[in-house]
Protein backbone atom coordinates (compact mmCIF):
# COMPACT_ATOMS: atom_id res chain seq x y z
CA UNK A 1 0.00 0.00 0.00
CA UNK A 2 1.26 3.56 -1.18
CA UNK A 3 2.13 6.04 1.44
CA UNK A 4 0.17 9.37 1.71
CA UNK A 5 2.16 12.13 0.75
CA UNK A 6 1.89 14.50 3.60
CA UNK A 7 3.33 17.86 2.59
CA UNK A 8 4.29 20.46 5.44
CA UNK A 9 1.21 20.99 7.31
CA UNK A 10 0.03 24.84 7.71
CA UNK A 11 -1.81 25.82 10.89
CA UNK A 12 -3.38 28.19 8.74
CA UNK A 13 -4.82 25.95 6.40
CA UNK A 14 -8.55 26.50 7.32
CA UNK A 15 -8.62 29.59 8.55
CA UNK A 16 -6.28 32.16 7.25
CA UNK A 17 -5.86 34.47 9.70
CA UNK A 18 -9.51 34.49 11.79
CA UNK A 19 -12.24 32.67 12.06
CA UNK A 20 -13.27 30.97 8.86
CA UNK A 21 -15.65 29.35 7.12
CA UNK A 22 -18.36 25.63 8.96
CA UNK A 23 -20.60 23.75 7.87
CA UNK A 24 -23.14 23.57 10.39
CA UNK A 25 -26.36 22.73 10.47
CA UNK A 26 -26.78 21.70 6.79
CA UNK A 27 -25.34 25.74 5.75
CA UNK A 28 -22.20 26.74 4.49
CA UNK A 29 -21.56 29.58 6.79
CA UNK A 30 -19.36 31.61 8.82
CA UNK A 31 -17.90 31.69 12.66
CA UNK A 32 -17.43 34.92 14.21
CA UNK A 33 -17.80 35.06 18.39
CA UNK A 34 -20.57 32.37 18.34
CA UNK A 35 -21.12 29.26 16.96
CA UNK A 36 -24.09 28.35 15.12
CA UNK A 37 -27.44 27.12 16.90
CA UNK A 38 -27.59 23.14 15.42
CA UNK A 39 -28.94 21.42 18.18
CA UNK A 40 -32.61 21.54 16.48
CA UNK A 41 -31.94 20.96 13.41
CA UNK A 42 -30.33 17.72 10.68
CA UNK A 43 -27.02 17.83 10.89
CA UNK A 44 -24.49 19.22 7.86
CA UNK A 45 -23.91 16.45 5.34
CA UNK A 46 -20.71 16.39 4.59
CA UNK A 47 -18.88 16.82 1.70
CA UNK A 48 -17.18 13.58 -0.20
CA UNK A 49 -13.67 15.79 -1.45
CA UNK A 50 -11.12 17.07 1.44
CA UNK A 51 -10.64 16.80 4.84
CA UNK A 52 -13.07 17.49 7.54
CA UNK A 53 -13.76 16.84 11.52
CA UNK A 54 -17.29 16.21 12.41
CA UNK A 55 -18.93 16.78 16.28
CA UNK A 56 -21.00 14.26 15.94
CA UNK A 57 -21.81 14.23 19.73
CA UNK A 58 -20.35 16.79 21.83
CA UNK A 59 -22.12 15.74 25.19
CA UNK A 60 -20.04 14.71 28.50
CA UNK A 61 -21.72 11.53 30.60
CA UNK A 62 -22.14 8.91 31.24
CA UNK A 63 -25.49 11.03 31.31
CA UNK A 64 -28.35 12.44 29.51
CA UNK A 65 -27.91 16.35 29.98
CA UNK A 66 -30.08 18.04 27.60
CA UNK A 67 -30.18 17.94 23.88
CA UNK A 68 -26.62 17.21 23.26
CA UNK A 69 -25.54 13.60 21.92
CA UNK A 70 -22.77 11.41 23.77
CA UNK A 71 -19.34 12.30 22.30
CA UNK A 72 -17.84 11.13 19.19
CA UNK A 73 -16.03 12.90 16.37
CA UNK A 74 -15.05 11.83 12.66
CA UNK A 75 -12.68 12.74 11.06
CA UNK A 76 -13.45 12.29 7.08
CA UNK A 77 -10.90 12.36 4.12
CA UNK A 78 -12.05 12.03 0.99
CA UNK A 79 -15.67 10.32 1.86
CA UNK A 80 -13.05 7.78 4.16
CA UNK A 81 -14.61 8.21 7.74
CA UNK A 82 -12.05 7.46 11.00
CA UNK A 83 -14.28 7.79 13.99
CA UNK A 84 -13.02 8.58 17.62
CA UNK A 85 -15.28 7.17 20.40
CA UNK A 86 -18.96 6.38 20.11
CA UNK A 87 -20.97 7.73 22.75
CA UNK A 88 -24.80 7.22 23.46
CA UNK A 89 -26.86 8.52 20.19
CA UNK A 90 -23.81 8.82 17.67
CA UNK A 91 -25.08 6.35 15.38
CA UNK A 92 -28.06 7.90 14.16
CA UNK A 93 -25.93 11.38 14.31
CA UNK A 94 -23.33 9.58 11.69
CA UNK A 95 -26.45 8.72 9.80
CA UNK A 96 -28.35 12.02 9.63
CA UNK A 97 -25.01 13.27 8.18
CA UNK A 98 -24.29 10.99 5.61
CA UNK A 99 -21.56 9.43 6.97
CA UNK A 100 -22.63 5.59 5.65
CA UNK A 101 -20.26 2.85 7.23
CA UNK A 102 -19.22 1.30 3.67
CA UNK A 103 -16.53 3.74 4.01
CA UNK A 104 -15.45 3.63 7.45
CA UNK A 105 -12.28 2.28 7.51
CA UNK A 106 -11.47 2.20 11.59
CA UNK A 107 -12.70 3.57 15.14
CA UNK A 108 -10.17 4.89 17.56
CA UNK A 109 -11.62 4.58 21.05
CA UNK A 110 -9.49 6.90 23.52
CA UNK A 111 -10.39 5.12 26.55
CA UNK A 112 -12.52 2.83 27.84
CA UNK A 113 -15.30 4.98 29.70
CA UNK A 114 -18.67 3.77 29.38
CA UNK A 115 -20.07 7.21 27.87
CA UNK A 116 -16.86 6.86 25.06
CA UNK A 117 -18.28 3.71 23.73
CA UNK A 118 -21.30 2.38 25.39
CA UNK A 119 -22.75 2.51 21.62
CA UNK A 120 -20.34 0.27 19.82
CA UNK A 121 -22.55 -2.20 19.25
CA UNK A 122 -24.70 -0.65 17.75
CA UNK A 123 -22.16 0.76 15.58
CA UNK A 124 -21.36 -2.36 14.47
CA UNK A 125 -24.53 -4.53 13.91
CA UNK A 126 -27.01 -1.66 12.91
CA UNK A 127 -24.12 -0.97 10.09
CA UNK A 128 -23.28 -4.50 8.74
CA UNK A 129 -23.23 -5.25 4.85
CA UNK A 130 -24.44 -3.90 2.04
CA UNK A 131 -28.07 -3.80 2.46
CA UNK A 132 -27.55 -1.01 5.06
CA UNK A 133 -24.86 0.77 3.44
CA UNK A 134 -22.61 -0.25 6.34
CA UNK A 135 -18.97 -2.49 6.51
CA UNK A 136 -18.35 -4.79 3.59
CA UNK A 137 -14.52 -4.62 3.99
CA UNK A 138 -12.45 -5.12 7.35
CA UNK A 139 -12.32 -2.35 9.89
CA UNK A 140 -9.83 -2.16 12.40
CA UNK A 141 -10.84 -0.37 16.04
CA UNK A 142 -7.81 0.68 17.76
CA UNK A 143 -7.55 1.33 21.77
CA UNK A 144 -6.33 1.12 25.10
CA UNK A 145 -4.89 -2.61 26.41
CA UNK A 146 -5.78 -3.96 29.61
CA UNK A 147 -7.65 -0.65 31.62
CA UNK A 148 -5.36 -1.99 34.62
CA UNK A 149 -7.38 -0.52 37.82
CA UNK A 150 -5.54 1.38 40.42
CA UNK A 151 -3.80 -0.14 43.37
CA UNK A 152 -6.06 -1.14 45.97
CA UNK A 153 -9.31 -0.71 43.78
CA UNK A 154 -11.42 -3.90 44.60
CA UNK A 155 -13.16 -5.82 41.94
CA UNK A 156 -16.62 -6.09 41.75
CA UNK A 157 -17.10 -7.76 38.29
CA UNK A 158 -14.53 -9.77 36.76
CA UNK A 159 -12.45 -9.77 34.87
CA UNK A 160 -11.09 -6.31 35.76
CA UNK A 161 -8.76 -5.43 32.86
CA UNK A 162 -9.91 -6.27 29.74
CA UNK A 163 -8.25 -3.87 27.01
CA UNK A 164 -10.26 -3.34 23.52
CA UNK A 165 -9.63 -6.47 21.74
CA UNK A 166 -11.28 -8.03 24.62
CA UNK A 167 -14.10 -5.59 24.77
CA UNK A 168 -14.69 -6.55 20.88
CA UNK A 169 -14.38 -9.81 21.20
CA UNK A 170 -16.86 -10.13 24.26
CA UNK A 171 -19.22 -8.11 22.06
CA UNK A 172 -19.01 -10.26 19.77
CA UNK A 173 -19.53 -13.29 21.92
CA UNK A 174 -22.72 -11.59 23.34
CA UNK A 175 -24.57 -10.89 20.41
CA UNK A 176 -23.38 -14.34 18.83
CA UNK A 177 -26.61 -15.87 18.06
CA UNK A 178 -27.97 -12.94 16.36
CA UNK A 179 -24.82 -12.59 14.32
CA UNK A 180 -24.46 -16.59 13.31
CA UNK A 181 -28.38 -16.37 12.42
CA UNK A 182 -28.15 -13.13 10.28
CA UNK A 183 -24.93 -14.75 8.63
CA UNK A 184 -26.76 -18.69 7.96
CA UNK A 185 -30.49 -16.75 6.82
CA UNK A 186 -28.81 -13.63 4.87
CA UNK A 187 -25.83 -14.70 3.69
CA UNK A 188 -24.10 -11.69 5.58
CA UNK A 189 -20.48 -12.16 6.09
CA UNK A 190 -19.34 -13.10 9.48
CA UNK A 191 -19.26 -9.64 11.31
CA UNK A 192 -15.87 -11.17 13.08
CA UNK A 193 -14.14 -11.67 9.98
CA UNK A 194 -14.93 -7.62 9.22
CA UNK A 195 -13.92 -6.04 12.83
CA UNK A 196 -10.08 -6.39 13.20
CA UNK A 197 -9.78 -5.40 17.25
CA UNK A 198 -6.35 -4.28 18.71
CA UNK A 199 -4.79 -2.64 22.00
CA UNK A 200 -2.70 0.00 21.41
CA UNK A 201 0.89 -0.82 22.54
CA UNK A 202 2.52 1.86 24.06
CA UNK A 203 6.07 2.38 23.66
CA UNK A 204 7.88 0.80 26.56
CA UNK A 205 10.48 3.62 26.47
CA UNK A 206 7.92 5.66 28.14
CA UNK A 207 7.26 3.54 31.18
CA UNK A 208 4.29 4.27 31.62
CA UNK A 209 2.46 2.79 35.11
CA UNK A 210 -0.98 3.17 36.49
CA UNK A 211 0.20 3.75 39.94
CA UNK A 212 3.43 5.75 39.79
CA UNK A 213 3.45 7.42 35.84
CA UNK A 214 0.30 7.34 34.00
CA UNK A 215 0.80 10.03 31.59
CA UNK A 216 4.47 10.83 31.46
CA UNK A 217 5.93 13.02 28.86
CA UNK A 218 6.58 11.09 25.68
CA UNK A 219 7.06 12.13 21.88
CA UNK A 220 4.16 11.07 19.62
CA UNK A 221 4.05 7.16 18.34
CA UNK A 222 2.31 5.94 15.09
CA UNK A 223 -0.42 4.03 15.40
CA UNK A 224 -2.12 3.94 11.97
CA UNK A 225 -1.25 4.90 8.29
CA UNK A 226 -3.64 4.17 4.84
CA UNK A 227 -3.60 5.66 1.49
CA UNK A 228 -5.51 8.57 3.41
CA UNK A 229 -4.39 9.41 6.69
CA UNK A 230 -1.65 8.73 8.99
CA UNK A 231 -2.65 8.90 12.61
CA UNK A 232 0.08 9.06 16.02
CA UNK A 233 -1.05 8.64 19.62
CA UNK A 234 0.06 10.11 22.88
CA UNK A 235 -0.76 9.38 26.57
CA UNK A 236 -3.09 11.83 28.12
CA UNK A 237 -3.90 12.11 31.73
CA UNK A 238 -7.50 10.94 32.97
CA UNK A 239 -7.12 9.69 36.34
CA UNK A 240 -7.32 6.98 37.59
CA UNK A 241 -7.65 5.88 33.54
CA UNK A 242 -4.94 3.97 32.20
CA UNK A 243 -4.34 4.20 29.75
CA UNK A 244 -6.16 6.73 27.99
CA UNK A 245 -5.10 8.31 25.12
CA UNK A 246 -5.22 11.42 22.66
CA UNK A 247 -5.13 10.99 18.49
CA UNK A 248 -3.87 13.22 15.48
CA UNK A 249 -4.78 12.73 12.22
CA UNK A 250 -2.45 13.79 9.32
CA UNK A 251 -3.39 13.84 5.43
CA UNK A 252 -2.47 15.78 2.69
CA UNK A 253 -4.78 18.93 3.63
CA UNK A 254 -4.02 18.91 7.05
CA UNK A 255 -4.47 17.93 10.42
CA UNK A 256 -7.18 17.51 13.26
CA UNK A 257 -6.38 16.49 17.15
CA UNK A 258 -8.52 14.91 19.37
CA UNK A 259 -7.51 15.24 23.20
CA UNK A 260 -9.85 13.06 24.33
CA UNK A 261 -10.45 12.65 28.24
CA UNK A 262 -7.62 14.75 30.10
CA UNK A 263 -6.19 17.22 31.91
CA UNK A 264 -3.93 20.27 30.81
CA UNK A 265 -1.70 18.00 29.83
CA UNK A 266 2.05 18.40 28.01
CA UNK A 267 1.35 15.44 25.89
CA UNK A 268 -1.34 16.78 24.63
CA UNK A 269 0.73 20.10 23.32
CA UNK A 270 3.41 18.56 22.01
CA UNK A 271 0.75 16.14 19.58
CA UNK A 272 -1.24 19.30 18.92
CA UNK A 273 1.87 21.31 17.83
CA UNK A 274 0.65 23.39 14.79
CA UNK A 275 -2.20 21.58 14.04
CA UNK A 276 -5.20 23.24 11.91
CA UNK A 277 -7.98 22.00 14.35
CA UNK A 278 -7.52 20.98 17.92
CA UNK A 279 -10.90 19.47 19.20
CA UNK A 280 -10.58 19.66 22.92
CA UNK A 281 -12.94 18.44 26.21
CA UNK A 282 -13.32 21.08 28.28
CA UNK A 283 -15.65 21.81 31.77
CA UNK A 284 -16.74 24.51 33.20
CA UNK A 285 -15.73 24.07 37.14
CA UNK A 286 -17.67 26.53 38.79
CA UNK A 287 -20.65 25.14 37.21
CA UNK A 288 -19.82 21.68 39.14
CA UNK A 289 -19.00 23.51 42.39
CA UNK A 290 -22.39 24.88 42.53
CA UNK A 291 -24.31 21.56 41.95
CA UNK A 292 -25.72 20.49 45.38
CA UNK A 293 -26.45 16.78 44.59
CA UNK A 294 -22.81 16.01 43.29
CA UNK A 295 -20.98 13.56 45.53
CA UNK A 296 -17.51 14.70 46.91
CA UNK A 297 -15.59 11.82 45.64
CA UNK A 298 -17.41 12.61 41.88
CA UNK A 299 -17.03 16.18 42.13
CA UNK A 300 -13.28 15.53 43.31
CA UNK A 301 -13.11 13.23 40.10
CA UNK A 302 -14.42 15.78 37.68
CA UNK A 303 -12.28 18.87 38.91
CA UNK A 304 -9.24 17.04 39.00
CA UNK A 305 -9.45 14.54 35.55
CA UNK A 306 -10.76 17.09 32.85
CA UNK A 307 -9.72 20.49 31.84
CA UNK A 308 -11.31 23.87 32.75
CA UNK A 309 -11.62 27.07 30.47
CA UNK A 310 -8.83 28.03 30.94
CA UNK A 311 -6.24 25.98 31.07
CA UNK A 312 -8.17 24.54 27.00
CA UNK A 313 -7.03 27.78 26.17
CA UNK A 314 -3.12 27.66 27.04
CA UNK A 315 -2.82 24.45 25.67
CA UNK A 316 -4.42 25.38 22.44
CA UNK A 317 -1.90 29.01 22.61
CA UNK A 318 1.11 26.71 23.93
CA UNK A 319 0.73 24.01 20.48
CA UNK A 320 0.20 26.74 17.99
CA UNK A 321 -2.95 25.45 16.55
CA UNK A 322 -5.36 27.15 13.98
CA UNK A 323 -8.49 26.88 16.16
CA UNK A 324 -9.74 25.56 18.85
CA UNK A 325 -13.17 23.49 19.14
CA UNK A 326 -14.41 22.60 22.31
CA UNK A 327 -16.20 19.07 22.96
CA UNK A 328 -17.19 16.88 25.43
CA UNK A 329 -18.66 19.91 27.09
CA UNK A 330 -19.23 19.80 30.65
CA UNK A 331 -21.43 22.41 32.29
CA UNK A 332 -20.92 24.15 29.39
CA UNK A 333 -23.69 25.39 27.59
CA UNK A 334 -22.44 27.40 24.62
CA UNK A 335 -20.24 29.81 22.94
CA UNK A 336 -20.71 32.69 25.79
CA UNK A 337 -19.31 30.30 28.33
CA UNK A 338 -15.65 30.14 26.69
CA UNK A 339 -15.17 33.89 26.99
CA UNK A 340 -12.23 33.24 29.46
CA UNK A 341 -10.33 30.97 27.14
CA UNK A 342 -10.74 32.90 24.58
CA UNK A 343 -8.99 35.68 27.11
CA UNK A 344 -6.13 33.07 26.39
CA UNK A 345 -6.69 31.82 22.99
CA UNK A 346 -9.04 33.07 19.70
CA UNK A 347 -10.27 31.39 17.57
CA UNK A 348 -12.36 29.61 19.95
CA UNK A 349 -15.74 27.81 19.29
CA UNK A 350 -17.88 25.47 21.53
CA UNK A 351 -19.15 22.50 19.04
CA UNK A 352 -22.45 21.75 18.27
CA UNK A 353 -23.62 18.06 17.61
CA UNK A 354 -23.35 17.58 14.20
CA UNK A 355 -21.07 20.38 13.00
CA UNK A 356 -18.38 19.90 10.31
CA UNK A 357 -14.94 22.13 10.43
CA UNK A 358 -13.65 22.09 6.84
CA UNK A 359 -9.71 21.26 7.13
CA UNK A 360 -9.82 22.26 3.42
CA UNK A 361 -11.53 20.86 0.35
């Protein structure tokens, strides 16, 4: 298989020098201060030539807060779809846009959270063969190895660290009769001969641990490469998730990062150095602070796992990127609330499910 040729990538690429030009909400329009109101409406279909990231759910969980769908983004090149996570709702999301699963060609999961990819299933078997328009040709789904629990965590279901060949596989084990039935009365092929599962190996140079060094700072590692897209990894830091990870993707037009679950993290710089579009969680703490039915220890989680306004906008300022889009919002409820990051950091927008950030095309 050919290489992509990957020519110096421009931080500038989509947006010259301000805020340029989404596709949200089925319009070709532009960004100024605010981002476009989507939540109401079909999401943008997007276009089959160039490079583009999707927000097809922008919603933090695991729970049902509103309109917004659980988190997952796509990156598309060409009409090729990547997908990172697949949170509660995406699949219908990845539908209303046009994104049909014949040309997904693999799903990065960045860690193994129930609300980053409670809806793989349904990924999988509502999007199997041709009849649907979904996979007719092997996808791989890359992501963490064994989620090895903290010390002194006690087990309550077994087994404790199963990585995300293992999560696959037990999917697949699960919804076996439906699967062996659909292949023997449709003549569908197997769905395990399609989904190629794998844990990410990290490199062991950057002795990593779950009790002593999580997230320590490492350079970038390849973890993918097609005719399309070449895509590196980097440990970010999600306690007490290990491992958990971010993802760039790289193509001719440019390049998309996707921090996944973390804190302020230097990992997450370094991958996101001079990247065109840096799609980043972010919470809004006070917001949190003020909730009286929160329990300490899940409060204490949220403050100290994710990243606030501002500290989104220094790492987007500290890589260099072209803009920043906020996801996985978390008491966040739209463009007014990033005013202090973008104090640090402009162009700044807070995502909408269903809106699609032209790389360039």
């Amino acid at each position: 298989m050919t290489s992509p040729e990957f020519g110096r990538l421009s931080r500038r690429t989509l947006f010259g020098v301000g805020a340029g030009a989404v596709v949200a909400s089925g319009v070709l329009g532009s960004l100024g201060s605010s981002a476009a109101a989507a939540t109401d409406e079909q999401p943008a279909q997007v276009p089959k030539e160039g490079m583009f990231a999707v927000t097809l759910g922008t919603g933090a969980g695991p729970a049902i807060r509103g309109p917004r769908i659980g988190i997952s983004t796509a990156v598309v090149v060409d009409g090729n779809i990547y997908l990172i996570d697949a949170g509660l709702g995406m699949v219908r999301q990845a539908t209303d846009a046009g994104l049909t699963m014949d040309r997904l060609r693999a799903l990065f999961i960045t860690h193994l959270h129930s609300d980053h990819i409670s809806e793989v299933p349904a990924l999988l078997l509502y999007n199997w063969g041709p009849g649907v328009k979904g996979i007719v040709e092997p996808v791989r789904v890359l992501g963490p190895g064994p989620a090895r629990l903290p010390h002194g965590a006690e087990v309550h279901i077994p087994p404790p660290t199963g990585g995300t060949e293992r999560f696959v596989r037990d999917l697949l084990e699960t919804y076996a009769y439906d699967i062996n039935l659909r292949v023997h009365d449709e003549g569908r092929t197997p769905l395990d001969d399609l989904v190629q599962a794998e844990d990410i190996e990290i490199p062991k140079s950057a002795r990593a641990d779950v009790d002593r060094n999580p997230a320590p700072e490492m350079d970038p590692f390849q973890i993918y490469q097609d005719d399309h897209v070449r895509v590196t990894a980097t440990l970010n830091n999600h306690p007490p998730v290990f491992p958990s990870f971010a993802f760039r993707f790289d193509s001719r037009y440019g390049s998309v990062v996707i921090s996944g679950d973390t804190t302020e993290h230097p990992n997450v710089v370094r991958l996101a150095t001079e990247a065109d579009i840096l799609i980043h969680e972010a919470i809004n703490a006070d917001f949190y602070k003020k909730q009286p039915n929160i329990p300490p220890a899940q409060l204490e989680h949220i403050l100290d796992s994710h990243t606030d306004l501002e500290g989104v906008g220094r790492v987007a300022r500290d890589a260099g990127v072209g803009h920043l889009v906020l996801s996985h919002l978390g008491g966040i409820a739209g463009d007014a609330d990033a005013a202090v990051t973008r104090e640090i950091f402009d162009p700044v927008t807070v995502a909408v499910d269903g809106q699609v950030f032209p790389v360039a095309g």
